[in-house]
C-alpha atoms as a PDB file:
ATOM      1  CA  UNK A   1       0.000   0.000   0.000  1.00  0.00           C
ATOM      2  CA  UNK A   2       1.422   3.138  -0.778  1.00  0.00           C
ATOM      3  CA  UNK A   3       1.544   5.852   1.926  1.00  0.00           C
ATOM      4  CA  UNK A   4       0.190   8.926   1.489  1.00  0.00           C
ATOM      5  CA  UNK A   5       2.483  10.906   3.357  1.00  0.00           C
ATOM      6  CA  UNK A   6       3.258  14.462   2.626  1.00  0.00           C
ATOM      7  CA  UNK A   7       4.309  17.485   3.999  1.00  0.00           C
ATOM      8  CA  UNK A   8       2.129  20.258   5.323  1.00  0.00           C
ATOM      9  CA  UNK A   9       4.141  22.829   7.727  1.00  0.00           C
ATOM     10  CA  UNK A  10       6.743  20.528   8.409  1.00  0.00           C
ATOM     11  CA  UNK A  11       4.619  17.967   9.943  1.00  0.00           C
ATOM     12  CA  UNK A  12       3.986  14.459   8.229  1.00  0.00           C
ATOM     13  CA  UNK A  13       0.302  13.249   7.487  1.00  0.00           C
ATOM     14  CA  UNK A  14      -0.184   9.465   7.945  1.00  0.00           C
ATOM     15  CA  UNK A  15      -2.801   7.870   5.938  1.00  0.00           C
ATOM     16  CA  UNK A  16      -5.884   7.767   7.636  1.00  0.00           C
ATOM     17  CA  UNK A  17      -7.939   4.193   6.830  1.00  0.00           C
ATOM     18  CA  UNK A  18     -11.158   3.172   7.982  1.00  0.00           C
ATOM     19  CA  UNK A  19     -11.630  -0.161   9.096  1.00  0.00           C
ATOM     20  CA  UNK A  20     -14.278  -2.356  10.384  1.00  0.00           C
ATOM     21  CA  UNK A  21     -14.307  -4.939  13.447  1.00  0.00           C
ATOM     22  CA  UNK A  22     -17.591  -7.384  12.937  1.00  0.00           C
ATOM     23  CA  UNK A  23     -19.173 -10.430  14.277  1.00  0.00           C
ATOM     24  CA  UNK A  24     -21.547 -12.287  16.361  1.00  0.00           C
ATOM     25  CA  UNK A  25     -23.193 -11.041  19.315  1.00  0.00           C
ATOM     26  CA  UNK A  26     -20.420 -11.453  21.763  1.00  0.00           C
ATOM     27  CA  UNK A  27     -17.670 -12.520  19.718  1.00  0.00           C
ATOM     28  CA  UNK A  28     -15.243  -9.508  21.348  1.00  0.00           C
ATOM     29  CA  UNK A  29     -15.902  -6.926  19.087  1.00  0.00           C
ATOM     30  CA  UNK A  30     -16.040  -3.770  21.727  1.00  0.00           C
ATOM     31  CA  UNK A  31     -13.375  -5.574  23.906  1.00  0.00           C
ATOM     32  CA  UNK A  32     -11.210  -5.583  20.483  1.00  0.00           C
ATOM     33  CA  UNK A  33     -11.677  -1.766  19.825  1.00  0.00           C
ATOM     34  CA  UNK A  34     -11.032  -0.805  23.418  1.00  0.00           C
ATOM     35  CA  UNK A  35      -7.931  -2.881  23.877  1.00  0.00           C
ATOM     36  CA  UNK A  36      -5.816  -1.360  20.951  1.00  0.00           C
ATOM     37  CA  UNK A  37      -7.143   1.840  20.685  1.00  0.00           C
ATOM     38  CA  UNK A  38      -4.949   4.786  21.903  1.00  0.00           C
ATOM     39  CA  UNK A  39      -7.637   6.894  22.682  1.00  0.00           C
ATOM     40  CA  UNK A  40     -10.534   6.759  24.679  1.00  0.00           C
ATOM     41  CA  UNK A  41     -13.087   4.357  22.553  1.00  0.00           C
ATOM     42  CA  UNK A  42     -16.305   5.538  22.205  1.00  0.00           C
ATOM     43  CA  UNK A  43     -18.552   2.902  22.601  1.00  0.00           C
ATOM     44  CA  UNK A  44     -22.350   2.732  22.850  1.00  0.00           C
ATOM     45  CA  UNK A  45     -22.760  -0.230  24.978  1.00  0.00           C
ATOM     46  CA  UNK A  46     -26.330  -0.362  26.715  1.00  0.00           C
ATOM     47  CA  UNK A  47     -27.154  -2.681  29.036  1.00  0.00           C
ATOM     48  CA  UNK A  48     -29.845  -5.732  27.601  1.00  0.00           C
ATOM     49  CA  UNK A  49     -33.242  -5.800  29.115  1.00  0.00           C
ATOM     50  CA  UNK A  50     -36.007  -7.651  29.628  1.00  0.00           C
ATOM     51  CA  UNK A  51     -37.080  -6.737  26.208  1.00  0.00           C
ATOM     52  CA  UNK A  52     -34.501  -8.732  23.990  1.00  0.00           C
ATOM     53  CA  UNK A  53     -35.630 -11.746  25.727  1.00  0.00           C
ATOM     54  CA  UNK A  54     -36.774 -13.861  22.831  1.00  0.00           C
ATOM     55  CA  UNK A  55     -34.858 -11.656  20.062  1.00  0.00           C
ATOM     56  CA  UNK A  56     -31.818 -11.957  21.053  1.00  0.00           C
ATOM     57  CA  UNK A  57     -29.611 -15.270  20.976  1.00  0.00           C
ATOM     58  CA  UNK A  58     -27.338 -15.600  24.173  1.00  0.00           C
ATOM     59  CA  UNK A  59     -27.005 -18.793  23.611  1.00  0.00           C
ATOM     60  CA  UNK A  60     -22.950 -19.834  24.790  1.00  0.00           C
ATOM     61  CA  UNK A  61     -23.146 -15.575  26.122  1.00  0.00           C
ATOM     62  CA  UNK A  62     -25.536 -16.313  28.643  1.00  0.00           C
ATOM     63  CA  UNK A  63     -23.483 -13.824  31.012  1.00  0.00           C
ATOM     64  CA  UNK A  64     -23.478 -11.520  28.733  1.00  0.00           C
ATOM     65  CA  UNK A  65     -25.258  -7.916  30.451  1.00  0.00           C
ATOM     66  CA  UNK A  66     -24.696  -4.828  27.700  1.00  0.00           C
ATOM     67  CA  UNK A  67     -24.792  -4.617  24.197  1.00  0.00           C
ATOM     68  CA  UNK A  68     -23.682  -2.463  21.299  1.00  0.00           C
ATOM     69  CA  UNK A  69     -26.632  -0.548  19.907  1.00  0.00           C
ATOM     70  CA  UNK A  70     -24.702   1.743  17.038  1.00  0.00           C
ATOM     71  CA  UNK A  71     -20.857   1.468  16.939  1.00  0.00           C
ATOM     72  CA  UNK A  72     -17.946   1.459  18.946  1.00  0.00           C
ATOM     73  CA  UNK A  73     -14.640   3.651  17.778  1.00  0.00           C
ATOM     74  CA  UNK A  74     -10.989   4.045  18.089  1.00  0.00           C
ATOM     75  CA  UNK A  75      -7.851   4.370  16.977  1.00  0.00           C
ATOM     76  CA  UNK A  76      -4.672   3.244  16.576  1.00  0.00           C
ATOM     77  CA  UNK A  77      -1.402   4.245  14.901  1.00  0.00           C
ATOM     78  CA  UNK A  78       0.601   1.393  13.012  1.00  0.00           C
ATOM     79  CA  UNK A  79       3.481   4.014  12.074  1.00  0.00           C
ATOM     80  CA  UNK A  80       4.634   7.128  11.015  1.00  0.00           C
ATOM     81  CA  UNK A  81       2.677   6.463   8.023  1.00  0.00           C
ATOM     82  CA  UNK A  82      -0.647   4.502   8.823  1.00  0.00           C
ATOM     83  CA  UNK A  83      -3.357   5.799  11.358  1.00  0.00           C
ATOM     84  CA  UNK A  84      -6.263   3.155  11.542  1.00  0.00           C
ATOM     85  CA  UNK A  85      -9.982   4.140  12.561  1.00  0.00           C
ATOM     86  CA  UNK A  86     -12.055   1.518  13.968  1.00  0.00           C
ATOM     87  CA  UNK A  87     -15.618   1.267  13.638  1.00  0.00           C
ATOM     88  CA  UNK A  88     -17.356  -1.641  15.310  1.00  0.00           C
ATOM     89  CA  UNK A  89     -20.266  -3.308  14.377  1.00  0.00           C
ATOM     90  CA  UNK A  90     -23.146  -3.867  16.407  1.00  0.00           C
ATOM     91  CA  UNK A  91     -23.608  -8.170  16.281  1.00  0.00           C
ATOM     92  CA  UNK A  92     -27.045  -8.486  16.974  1.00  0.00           C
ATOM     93  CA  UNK A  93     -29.715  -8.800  13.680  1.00  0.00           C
ATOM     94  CA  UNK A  94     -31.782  -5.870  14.706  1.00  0.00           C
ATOM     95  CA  UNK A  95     -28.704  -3.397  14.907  1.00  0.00           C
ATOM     96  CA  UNK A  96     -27.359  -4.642  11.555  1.00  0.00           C
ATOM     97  CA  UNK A  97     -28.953  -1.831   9.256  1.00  0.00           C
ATOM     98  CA  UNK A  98     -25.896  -0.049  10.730  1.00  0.00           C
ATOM     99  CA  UNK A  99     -23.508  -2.217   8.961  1.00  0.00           C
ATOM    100  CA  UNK A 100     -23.996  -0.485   5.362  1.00  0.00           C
ATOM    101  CA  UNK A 101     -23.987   3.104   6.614  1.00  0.00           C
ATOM    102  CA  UNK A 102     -20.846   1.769   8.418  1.00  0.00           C
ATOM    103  CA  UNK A 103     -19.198   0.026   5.742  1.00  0.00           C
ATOM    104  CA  UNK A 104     -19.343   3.270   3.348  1.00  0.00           C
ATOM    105  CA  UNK A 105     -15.816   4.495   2.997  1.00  0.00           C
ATOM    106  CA  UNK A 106     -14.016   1.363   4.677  1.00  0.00           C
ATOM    107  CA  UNK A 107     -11.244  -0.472   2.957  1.00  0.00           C
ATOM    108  CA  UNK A 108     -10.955  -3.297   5.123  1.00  0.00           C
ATOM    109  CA  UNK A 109     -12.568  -5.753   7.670  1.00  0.00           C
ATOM    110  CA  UNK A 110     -11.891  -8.043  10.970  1.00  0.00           C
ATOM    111  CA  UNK A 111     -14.424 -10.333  11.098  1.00  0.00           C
ATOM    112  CA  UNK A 112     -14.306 -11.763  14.921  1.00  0.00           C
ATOM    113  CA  UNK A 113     -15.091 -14.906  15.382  1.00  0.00           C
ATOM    114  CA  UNK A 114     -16.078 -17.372  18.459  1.00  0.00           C
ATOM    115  CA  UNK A 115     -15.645 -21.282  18.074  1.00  0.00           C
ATOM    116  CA  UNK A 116     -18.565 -21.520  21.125  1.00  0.00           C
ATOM    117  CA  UNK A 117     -20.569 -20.179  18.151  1.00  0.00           C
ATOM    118  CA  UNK A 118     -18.713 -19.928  14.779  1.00  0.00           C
ATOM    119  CA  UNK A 119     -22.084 -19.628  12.871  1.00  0.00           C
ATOM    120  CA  UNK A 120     -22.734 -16.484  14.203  1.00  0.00           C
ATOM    121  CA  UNK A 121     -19.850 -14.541  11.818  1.00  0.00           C
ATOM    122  CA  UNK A 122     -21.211 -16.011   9.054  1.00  0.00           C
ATOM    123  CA  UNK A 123     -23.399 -12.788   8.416  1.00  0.00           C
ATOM    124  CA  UNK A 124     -20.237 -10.712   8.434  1.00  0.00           C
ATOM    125  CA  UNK A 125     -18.609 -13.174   6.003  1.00  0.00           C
ATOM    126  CA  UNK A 126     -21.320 -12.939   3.390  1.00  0.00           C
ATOM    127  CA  UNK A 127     -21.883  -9.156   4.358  1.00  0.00           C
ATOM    128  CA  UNK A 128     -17.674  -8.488   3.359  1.00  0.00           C
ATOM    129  CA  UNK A 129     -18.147 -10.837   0.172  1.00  0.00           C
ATOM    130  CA  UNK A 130     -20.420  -9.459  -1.126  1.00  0.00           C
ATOM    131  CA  UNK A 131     -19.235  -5.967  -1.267  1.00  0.00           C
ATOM    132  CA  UNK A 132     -15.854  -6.985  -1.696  1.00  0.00           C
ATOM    133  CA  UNK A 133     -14.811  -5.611   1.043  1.00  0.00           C
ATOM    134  CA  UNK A 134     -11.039  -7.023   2.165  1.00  0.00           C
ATOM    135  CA  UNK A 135     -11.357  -9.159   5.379  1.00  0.00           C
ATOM    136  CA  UNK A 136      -9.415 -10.806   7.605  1.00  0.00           C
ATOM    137  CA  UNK A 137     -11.101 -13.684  10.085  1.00  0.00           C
ATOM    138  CA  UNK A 138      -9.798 -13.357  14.036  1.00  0.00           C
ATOM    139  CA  UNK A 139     -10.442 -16.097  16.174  1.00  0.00           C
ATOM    140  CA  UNK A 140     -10.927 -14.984  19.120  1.00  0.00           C
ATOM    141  CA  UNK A 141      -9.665 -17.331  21.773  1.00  0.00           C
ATOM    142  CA  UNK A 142     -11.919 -17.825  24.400  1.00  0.00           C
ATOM    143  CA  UNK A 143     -10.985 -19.417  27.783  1.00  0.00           C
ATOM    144  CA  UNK A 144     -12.657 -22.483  27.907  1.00  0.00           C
ATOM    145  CA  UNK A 145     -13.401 -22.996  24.591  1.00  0.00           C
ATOM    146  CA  UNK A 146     -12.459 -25.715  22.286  1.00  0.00           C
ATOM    147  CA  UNK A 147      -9.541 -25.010  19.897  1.00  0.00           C
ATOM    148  CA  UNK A 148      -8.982 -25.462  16.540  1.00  0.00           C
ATOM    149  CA  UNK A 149      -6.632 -24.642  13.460  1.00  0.00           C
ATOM    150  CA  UNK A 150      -6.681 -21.563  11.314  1.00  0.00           C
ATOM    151  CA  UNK A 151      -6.886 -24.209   8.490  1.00  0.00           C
ATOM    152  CA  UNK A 152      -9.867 -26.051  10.262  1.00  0.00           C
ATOM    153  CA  UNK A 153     -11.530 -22.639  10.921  1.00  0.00           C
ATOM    154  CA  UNK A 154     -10.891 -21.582   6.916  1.00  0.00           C
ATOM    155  CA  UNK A 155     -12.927 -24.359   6.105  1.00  0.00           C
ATOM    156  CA  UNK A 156     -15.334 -24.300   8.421  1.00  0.00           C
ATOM    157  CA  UNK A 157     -16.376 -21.055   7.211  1.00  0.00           C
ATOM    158  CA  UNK A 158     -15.860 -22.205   3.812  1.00  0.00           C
ATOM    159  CA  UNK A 159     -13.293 -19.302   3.300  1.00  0.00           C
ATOM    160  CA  UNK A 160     -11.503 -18.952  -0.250  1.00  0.00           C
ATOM    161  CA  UNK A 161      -7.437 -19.691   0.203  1.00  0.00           C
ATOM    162  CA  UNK A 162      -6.719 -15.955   0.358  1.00  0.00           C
ATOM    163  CA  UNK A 163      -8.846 -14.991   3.586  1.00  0.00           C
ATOM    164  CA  UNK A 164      -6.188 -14.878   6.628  1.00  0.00           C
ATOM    165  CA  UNK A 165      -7.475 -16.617   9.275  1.00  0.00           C
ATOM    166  CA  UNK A 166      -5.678 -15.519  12.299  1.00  0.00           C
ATOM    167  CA  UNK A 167      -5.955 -16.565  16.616  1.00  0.00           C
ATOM    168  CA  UNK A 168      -5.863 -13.542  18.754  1.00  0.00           C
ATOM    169  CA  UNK A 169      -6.888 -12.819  22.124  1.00  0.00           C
ATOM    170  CA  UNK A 170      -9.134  -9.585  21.984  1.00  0.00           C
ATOM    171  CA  UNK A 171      -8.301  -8.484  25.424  1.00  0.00           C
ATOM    172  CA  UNK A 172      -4.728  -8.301  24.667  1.00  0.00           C
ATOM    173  CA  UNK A 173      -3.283  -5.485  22.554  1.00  0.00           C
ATOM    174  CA  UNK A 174      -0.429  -6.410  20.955  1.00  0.00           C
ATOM    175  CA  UNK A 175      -2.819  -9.704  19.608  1.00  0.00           C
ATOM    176  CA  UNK A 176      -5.577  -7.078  18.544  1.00  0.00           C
ATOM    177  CA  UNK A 177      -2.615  -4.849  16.756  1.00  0.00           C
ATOM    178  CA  UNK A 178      -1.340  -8.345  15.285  1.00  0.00           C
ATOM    179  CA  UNK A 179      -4.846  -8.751  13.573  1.00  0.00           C
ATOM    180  CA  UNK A 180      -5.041  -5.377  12.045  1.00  0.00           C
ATOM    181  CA  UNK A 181      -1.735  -5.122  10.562  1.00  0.00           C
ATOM    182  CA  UNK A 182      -2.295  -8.840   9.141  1.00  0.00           C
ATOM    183  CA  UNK A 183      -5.565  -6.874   7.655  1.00  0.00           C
ATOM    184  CA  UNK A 184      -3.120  -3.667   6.630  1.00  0.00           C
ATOM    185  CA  UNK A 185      -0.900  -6.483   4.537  1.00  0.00           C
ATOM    186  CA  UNK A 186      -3.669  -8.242   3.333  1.00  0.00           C
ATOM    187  CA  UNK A 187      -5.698  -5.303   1.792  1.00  0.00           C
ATOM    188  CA  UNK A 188      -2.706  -4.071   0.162  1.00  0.00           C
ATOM    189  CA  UNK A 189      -1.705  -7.159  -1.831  1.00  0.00           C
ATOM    190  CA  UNK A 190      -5.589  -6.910  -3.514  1.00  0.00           C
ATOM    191  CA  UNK A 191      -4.840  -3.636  -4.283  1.00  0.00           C
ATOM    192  CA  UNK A 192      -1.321  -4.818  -6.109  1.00  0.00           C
ATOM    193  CA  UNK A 193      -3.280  -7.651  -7.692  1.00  0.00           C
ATOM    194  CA  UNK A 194      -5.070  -6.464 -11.210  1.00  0.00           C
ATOM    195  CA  UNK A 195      -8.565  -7.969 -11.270  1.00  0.00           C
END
């Protein structure tokens, strides 16, 4: 990828990209943003109520007490030459209107997944494919939960050979920054590859 850098005043300008963290309900997606962001995340976390009872799937989250109802944002500086905004996605069906309003302007993706419930990223698989949106699949590594290959995972999700799969540990931030700059390589080679 190459950097659009310049000079104003003296001062360099880093390239700026947009980048989306989706999943399942639960997968880690506002623990992800929060852990590697430098700056205070904004996140719109609500606690659930009585009323998702019956809409919402905890199922494998039963402990789970707030949700994200719009987005959650950070950011995070790879280099002198790379800034990286992070926009995350609310899991649950009702919230995911948000996703295309979200999307606009992004050039890349972490999709977030959780072996206690792989099937839930499959929404944010198709969503990516479809608009051919670069992605990169995180497994996030749950304690407690069964573990399996990057390979295994791949075809579990029935990924093509070019989606990195990657294990991380959302909590931790050099693992989150691991995933993103895996995501920072990965949208750069499609955009050396002609179509």
């Amino acid at each position: 990828m190459e950097s659009n850098v310049s000079e104003h005043g003296g001062q360099r300008i880093p390239s700026a990209i947009k980048i989306l963290i989706a999943g399942g309900f639960g997968a880690g997606k506002t623990t992800l943003v929060g852990s590697v962001s430098e700056i205070a995340p904004l996140s719109t976390e609500e606690v659930m109520t009585e009323a998702s009872m019956g809409v919402d799937d905890l199922d494998g989250v039963e402990a789970k007490t707030t949700t994200t109802v719009a987005l959650d944002f950070g950011r995070i500086t790879i280099n002198d030459d790379l800034v990286l905004y992070l926009f995350g996605t609310p899991g649950q069906k009702r919230f995911w209107f948000m996703w295309e309003e979200l999307a606009l302007g992004a050039l890349g993706a972490v999709v977030l997944a959780d072996t206690r419930r792989l099937d839930t990223c499959f929404p944010a698989v198709d969503f990516f494919e479809r608009h051919q949106l670069p992605f990169v699949v995180a497994v996030n590594c749950f304690d407690g939960a069964d573990r399996y290959t990057e390979d295994e995972v791949q075809q579990a999700l029935s990924l093509g050979a070019d989606v990195p799969v990657l294990l991380c540990d959302a909590r931790v931030r050099q693992s989150g920054k691991t995933v993103l700059e895996a995501l920072v390589r990965h949208v750069a080679d499609r955009m050396a590859t002609p179509v």
